[in-house]
Protein backbone atom coordinates (compact mmCIF):
# COMPACT_ATOMS: atom_id res chain seq x y z
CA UNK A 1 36.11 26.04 -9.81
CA UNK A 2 37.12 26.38 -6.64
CA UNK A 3 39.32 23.31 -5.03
CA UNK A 4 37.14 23.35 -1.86
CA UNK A 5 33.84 23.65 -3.00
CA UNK A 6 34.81 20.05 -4.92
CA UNK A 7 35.69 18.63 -1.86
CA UNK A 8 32.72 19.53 -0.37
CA UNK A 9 30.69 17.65 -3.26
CA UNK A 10 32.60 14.91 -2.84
CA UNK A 11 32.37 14.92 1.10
CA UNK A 12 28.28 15.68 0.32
CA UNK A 13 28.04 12.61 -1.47
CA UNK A 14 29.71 10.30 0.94
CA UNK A 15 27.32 11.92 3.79
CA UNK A 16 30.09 13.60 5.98
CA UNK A 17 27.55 16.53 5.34
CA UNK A 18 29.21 18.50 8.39
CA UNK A 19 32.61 18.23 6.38
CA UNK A 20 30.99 19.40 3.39
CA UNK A 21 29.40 22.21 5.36
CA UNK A 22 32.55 23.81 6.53
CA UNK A 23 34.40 23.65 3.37
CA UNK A 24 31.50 25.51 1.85
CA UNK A 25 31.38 28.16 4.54
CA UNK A 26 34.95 28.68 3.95
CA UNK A 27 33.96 29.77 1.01
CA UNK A 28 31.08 31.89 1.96
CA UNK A 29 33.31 33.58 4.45
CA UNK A 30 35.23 35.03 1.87
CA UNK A 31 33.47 35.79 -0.79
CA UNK A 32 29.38 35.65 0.52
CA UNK A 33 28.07 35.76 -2.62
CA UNK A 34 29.78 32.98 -4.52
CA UNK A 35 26.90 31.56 -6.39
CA UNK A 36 27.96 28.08 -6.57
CA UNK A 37 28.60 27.72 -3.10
CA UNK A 38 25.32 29.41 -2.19
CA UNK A 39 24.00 26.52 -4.26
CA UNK A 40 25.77 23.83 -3.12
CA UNK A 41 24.93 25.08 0.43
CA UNK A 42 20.98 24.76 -0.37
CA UNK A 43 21.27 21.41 -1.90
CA UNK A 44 23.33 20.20 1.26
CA UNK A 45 20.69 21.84 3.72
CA UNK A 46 17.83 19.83 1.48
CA UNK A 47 19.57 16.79 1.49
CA UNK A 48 19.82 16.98 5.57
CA UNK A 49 16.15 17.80 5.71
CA UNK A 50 16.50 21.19 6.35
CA UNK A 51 13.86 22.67 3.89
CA UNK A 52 13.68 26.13 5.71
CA UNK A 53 17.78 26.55 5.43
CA UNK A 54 17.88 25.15 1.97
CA UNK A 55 14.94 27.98 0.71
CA UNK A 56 17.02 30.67 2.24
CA UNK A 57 20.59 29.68 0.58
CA UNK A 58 18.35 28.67 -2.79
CA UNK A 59 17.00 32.42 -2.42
CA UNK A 60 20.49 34.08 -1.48
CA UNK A 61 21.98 32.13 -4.83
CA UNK A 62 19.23 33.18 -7.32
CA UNK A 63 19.33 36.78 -6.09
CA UNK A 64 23.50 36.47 -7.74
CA UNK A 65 22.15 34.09 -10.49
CA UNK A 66 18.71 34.08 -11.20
CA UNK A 67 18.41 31.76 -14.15
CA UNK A 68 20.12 29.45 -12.58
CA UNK A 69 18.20 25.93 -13.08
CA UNK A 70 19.96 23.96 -10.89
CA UNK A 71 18.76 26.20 -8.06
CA UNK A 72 15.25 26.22 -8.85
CA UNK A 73 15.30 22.57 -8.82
CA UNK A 74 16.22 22.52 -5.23
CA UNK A 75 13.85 25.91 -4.38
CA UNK A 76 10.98 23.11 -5.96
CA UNK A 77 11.72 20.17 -4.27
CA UNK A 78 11.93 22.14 -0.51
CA UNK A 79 9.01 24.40 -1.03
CA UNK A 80 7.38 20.80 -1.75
CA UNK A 81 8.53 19.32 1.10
CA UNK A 82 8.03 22.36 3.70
CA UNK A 83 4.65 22.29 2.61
CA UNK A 84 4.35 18.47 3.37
CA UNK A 85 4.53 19.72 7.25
CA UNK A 86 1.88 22.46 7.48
CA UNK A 87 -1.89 22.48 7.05
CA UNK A 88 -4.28 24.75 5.81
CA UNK A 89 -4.07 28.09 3.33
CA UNK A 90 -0.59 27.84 4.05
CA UNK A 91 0.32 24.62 2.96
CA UNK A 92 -1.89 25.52 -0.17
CA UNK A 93 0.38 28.29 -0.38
CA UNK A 94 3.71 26.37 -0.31
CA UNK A 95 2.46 23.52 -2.74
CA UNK A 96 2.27 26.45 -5.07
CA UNK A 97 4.98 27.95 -4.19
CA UNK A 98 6.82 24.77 -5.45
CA UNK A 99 4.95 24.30 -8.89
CA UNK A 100 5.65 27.85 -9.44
CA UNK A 101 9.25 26.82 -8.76
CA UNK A 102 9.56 24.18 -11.00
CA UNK A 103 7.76 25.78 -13.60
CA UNK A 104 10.38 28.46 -13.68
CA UNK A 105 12.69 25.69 -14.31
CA UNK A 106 11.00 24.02 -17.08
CA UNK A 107 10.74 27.55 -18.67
CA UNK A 108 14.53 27.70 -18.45
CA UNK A 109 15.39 24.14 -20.09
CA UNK A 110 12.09 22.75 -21.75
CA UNK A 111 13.92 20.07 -22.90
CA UNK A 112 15.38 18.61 -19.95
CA UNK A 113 13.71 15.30 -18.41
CA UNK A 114 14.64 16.36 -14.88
CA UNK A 115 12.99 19.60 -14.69
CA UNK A 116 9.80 17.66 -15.97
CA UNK A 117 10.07 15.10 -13.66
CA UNK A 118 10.19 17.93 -10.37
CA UNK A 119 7.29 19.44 -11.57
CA UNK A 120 5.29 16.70 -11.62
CA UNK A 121 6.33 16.12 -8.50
CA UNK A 122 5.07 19.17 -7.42
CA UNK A 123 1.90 18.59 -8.84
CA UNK A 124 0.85 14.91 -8.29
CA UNK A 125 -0.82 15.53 -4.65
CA UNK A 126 -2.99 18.46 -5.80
CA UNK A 127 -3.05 17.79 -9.89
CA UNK A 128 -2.46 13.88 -10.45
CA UNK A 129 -3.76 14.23 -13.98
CA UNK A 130 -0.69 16.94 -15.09
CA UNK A 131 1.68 15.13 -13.29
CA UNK A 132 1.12 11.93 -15.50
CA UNK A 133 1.12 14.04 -18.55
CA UNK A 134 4.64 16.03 -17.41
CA UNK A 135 5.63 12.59 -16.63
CA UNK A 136 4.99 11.41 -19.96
CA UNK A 137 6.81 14.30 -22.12
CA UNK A 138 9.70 13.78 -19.76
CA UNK A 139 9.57 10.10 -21.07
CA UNK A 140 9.57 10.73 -24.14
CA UNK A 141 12.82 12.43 -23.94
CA UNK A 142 14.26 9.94 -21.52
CA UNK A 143 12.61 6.40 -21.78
CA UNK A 144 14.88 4.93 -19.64
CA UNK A 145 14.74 7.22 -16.90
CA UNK A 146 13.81 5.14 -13.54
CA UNK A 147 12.98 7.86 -11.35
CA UNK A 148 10.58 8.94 -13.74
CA UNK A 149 8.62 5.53 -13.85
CA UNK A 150 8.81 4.96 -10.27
CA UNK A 151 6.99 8.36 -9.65
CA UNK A 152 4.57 7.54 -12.61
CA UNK A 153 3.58 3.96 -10.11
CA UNK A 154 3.31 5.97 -7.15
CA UNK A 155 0.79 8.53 -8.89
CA UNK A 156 -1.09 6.30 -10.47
CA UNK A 157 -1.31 4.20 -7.44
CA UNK A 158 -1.42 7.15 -4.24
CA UNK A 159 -3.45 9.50 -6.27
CA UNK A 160 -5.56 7.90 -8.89
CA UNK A 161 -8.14 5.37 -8.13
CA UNK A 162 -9.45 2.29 -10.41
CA UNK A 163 -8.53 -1.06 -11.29
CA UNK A 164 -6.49 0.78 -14.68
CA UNK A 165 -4.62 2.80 -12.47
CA UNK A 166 -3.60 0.23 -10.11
CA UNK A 167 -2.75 -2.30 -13.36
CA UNK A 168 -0.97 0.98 -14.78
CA UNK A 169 0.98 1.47 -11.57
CA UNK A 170 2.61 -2.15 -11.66
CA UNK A 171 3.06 -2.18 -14.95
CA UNK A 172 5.45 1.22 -14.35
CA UNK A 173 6.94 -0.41 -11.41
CA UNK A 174 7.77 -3.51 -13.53
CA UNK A 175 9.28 -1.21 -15.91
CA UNK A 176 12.04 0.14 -13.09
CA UNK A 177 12.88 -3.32 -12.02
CA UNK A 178 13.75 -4.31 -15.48
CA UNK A 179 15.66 -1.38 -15.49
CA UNK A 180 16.95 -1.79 -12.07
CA UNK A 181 16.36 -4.66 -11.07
CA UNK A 182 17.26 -3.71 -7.28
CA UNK A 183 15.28 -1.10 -7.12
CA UNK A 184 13.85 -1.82 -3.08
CA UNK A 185 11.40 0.66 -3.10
CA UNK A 186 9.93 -0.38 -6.69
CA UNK A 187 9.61 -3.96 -5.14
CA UNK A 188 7.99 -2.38 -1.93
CA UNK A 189 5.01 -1.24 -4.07
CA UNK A 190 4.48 -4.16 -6.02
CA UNK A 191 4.48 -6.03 -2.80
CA UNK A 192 1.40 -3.82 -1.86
CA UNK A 193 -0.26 -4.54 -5.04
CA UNK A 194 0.25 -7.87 -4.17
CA UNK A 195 -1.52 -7.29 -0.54
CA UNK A 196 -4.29 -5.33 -2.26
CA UNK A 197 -4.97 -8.33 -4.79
CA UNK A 198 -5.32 -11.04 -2.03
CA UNK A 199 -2.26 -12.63 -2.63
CA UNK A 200 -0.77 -12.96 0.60
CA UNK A 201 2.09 -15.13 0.01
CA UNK A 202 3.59 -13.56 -3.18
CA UNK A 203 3.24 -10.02 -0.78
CA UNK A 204 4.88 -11.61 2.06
CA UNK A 205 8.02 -13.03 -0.09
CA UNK A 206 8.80 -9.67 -1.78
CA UNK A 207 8.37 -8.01 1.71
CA UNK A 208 11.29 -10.08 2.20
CA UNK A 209 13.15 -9.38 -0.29
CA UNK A 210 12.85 -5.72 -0.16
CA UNK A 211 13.94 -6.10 3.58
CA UNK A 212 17.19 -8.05 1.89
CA UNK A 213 17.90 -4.97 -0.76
CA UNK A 214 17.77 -2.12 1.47
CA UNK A 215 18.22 -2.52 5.32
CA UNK A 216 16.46 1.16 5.33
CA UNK A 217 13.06 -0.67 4.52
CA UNK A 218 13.31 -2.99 7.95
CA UNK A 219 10.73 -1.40 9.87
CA UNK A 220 8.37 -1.10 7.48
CA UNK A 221 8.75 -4.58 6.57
CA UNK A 222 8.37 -6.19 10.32
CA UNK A 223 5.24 -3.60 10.16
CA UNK A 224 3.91 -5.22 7.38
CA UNK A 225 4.51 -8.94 7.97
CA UNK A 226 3.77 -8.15 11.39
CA UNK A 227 0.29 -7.42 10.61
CA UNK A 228 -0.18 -10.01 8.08
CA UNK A 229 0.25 -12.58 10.75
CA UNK A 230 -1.98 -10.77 13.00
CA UNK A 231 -4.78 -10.98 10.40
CA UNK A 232 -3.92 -15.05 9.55
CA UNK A 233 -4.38 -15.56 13.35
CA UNK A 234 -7.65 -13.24 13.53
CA UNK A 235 -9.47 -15.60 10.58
CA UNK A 236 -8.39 -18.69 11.97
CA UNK A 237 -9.80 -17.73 15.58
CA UNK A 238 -12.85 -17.34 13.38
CA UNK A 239 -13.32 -20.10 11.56
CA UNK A 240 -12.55 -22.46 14.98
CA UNK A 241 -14.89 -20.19 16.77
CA UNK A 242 -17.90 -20.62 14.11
CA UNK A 243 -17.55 -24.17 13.69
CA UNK A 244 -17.67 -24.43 17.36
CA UNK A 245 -21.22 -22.58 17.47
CA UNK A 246 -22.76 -25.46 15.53
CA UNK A 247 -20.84 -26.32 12.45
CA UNK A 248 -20.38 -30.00 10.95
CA UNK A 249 -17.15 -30.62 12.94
CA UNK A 250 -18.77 -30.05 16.58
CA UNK A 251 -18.47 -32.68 18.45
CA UNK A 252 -20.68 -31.30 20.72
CA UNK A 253 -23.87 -31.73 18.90
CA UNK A 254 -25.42 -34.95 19.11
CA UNK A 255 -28.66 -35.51 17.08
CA UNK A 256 -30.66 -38.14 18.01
CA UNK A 257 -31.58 -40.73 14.70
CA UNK A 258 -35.86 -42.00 14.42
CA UNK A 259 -35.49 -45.95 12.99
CA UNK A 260 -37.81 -45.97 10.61
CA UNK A 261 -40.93 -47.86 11.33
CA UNK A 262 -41.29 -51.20 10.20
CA UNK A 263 -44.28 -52.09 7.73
CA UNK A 264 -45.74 -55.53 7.41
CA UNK A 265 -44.71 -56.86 4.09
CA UNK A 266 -48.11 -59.43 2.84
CA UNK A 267 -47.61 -62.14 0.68
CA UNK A 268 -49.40 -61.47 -2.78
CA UNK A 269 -50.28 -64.92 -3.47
CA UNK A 270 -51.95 -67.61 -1.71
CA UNK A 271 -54.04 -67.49 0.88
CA UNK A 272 -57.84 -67.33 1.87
CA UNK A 273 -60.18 -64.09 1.53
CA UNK A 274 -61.36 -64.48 5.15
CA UNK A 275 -57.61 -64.84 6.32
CA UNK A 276 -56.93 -61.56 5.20
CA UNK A 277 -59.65 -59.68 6.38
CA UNK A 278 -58.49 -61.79 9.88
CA UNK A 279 -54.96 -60.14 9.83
CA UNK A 280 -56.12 -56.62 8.79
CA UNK A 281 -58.55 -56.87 11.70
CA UNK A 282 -55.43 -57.71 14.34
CA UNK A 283 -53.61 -54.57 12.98
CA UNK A 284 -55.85 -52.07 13.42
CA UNK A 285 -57.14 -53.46 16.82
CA UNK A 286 -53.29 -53.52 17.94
CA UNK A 287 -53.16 -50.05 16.68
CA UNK A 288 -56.24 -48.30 18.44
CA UNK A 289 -54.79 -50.26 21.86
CA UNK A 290 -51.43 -48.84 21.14
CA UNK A 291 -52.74 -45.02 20.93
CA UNK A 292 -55.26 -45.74 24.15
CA UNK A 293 -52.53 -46.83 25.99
CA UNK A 294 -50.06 -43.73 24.73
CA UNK A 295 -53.48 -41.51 25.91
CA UNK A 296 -53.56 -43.00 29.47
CA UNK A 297 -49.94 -42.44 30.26
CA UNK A 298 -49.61 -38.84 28.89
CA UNK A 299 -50.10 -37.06 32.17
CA UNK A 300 -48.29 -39.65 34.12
CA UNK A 301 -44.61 -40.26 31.71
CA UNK A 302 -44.13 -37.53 29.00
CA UNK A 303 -43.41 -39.31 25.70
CA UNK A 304 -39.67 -38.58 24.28
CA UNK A 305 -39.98 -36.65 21.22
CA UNK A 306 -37.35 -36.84 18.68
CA UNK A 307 -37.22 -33.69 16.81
CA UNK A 308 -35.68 -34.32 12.91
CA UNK A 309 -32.25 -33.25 12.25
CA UNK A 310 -31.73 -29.72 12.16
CA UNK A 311 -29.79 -27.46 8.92
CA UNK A 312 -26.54 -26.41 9.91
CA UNK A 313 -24.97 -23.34 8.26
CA UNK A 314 -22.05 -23.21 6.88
CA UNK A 315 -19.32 -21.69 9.43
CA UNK A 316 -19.80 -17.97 9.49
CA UNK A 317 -16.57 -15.34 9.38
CA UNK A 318 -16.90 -12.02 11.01
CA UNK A 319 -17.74 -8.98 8.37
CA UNK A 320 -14.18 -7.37 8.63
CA UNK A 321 -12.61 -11.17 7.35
CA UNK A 322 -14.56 -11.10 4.71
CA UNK A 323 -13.89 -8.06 2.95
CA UNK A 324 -11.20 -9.62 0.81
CA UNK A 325 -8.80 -9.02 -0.56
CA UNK A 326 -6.99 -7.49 2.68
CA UNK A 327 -5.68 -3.87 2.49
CA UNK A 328 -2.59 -3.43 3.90
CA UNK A 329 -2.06 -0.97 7.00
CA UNK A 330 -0.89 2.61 6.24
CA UNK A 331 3.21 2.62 5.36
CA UNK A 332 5.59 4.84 7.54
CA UNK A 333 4.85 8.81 6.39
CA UNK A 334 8.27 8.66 5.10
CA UNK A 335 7.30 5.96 2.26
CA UNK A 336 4.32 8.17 1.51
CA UNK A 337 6.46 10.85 0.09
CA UNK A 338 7.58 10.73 -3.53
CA UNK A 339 11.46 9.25 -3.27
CA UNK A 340 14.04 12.10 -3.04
CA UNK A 341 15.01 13.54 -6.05
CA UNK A 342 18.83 14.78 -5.65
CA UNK A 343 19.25 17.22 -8.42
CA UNK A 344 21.48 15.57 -10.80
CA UNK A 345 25.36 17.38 -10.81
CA UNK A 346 25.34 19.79 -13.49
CA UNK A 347 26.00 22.40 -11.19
CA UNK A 348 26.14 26.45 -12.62
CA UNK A 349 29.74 27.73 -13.66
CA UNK A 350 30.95 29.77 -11.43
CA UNK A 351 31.22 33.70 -13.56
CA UNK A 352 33.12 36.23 -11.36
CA UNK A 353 31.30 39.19 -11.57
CA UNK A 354 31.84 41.63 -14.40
CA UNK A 355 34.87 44.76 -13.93
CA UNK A 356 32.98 47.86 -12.56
């Protein structure tokens, strides 16, 4: 193989991409239809983000070698991603454009985990139900593959709905910590799960951690505890605000108490007939001059009613507070995506073509 199309891999993987870029062209220049470079050129363009570039070198090197598997990997994975950015028939048209891709490569090793694995990447936006079942076959022949759980969670979490699919998802996620057990973007997930099941303070601490694993993940983190503490503050404004309307703890509300009225207690022994009928006589007389008098001064001094105590509700949150448990805001549209797959480095032998 050549010497400089191994320095460019190794210049590729430490991210001097531009390094790796003119070693390859070197190559190129000389001979333009070196397959291998070709390749290594559309795997460099993909890994840069640029899909259109990588489709055209991915094209140029399966015109030279079209059975190439390593190349329809990458023609997959950018035919996914280019169709990520457009709407309409023709983002139908790339999405299939990339199963058709990966298919090809399946057809070409059946047996390889990988190939499984792109394809149902290809297919979990538009065909959750074959991606799971690609996913499974893929780990069957590689149980310990992490990339293939981790896309597992985020189907079973983006793309299927249901309390089973969301238990599913962390149980896959689980499964890549224990393989990885610093796996940030495993973590991130289960963090949401943790959001999504109303438990705030487990969510907030993995947040954290996440943020510790992978510095990449800052933003997204401050975004999410960010918001958290918005919503904290938004239910405690509540709750002050509707046990200042009337709840048990205003101090404003002052209810006014009725004694109760005193009733004359009569001995039950002792005592003459006649002197009873001499006391109930006093009562009622006091009592018919006490509601004449009340009669004669009602248009002159209004009387001072004292209404009974009134029911106070229980303090009452606004709707949105109580739709619990809290979902957390949209992630960054790069977190959306399934992680980036780099095509694993069994790159195609270089065959110089045949004597004429």
């Amino acid at each position: 193989m050549s010497e400089k199309i191994e320095k460019a891999r190794v210049l590729a993987d430490l991210g001097r991409y531009d390094g790796a870029r003119e070693m390859l062209g070197e190559v190129l220049a000389s001979e333009p239809e070196h397959p291998v470079a070709l390749a290594e050129m559309a795997s460099l363009a993909y890994r840069e983000g640029e899909y259109g570039r990588a489709l055209e070198f991915a094209g140029a090197a399966l015109r030279v070698s079209p059975d190439e598997v390593f190349v329809w990997r990458v023609r997959a994975l950018a035919e996914l991603q280019a169709a990520r950015g457009l709407s309409g028939d023709t983002a139908v048209e790339g999405r299939g454009r990339a199963v058709a891709a990966a298919r090809r490569a399946v057809e070409l090793e059946p047996e390889d985990a990988d190939n499984l694995r792109i394809l149902a990447a290809t297919q979990r936006d538009t065909d959750p139900a074959a991606a799971l079942a690609n996913l499974e076959l893929a780990l069957e022949l590689d149980p310990d593959d992490t990339h293939a759980h981790l896309l597992r969670g985020l189907t079973l979490r983006r793309n299927v709905h249901g309390p089973e699919a969301l238990a599913q998802a962390e149980e896959a996620f689980r499964e890549v910590l224990r393989l990885e057990p610093e796996n940030a973007e495993a973590l991130y997930e289960l963090a949401g799960i943790a959001l999504d099941r109303g438990d705030r303070e487990a969510g907030a601490e993995q947040l954290r951690r996440v943020a510790q694993l992978d510095p990449d993940y800052g933003d997204a983190v401050r975004e999410q505890l960010a918001w958290l503490a918005e919503q904290d503050a938004l239910r405690a404004r509540a709750a002050q605000q509707a046990t200042g309307a009337g709840g048990v703890g205003n101090p404003y509300v002052k209810r006014k108490v009725v004694p109760p009225v005193p009733v004359p207690v009569t001995s039950s022994g002792g005592g003459s007939r006649f002197g009873r009928w001499i006391v109930a006589i006093a009562v009622l007389a006091v009592i018919r001059l006490g509601v004449a008098a009340m009669g004669a001064d009602h248009d002159s001094a209004p009387a001072t009613h004292y209404p009974p105590p009134l029911y106070t509700a229980p303090p009452t949150f606004p709707s949105y507070l109580l739709q619990y448990p809290l979902t957390v805001p949209p992630m960054p549209s790069r977190l959306e995506h399934p992680p980036t797959y780099i095509p694993p480095q069994n790159f195609p032998t270089y065959r110089p073509p045949a004597p004429r």
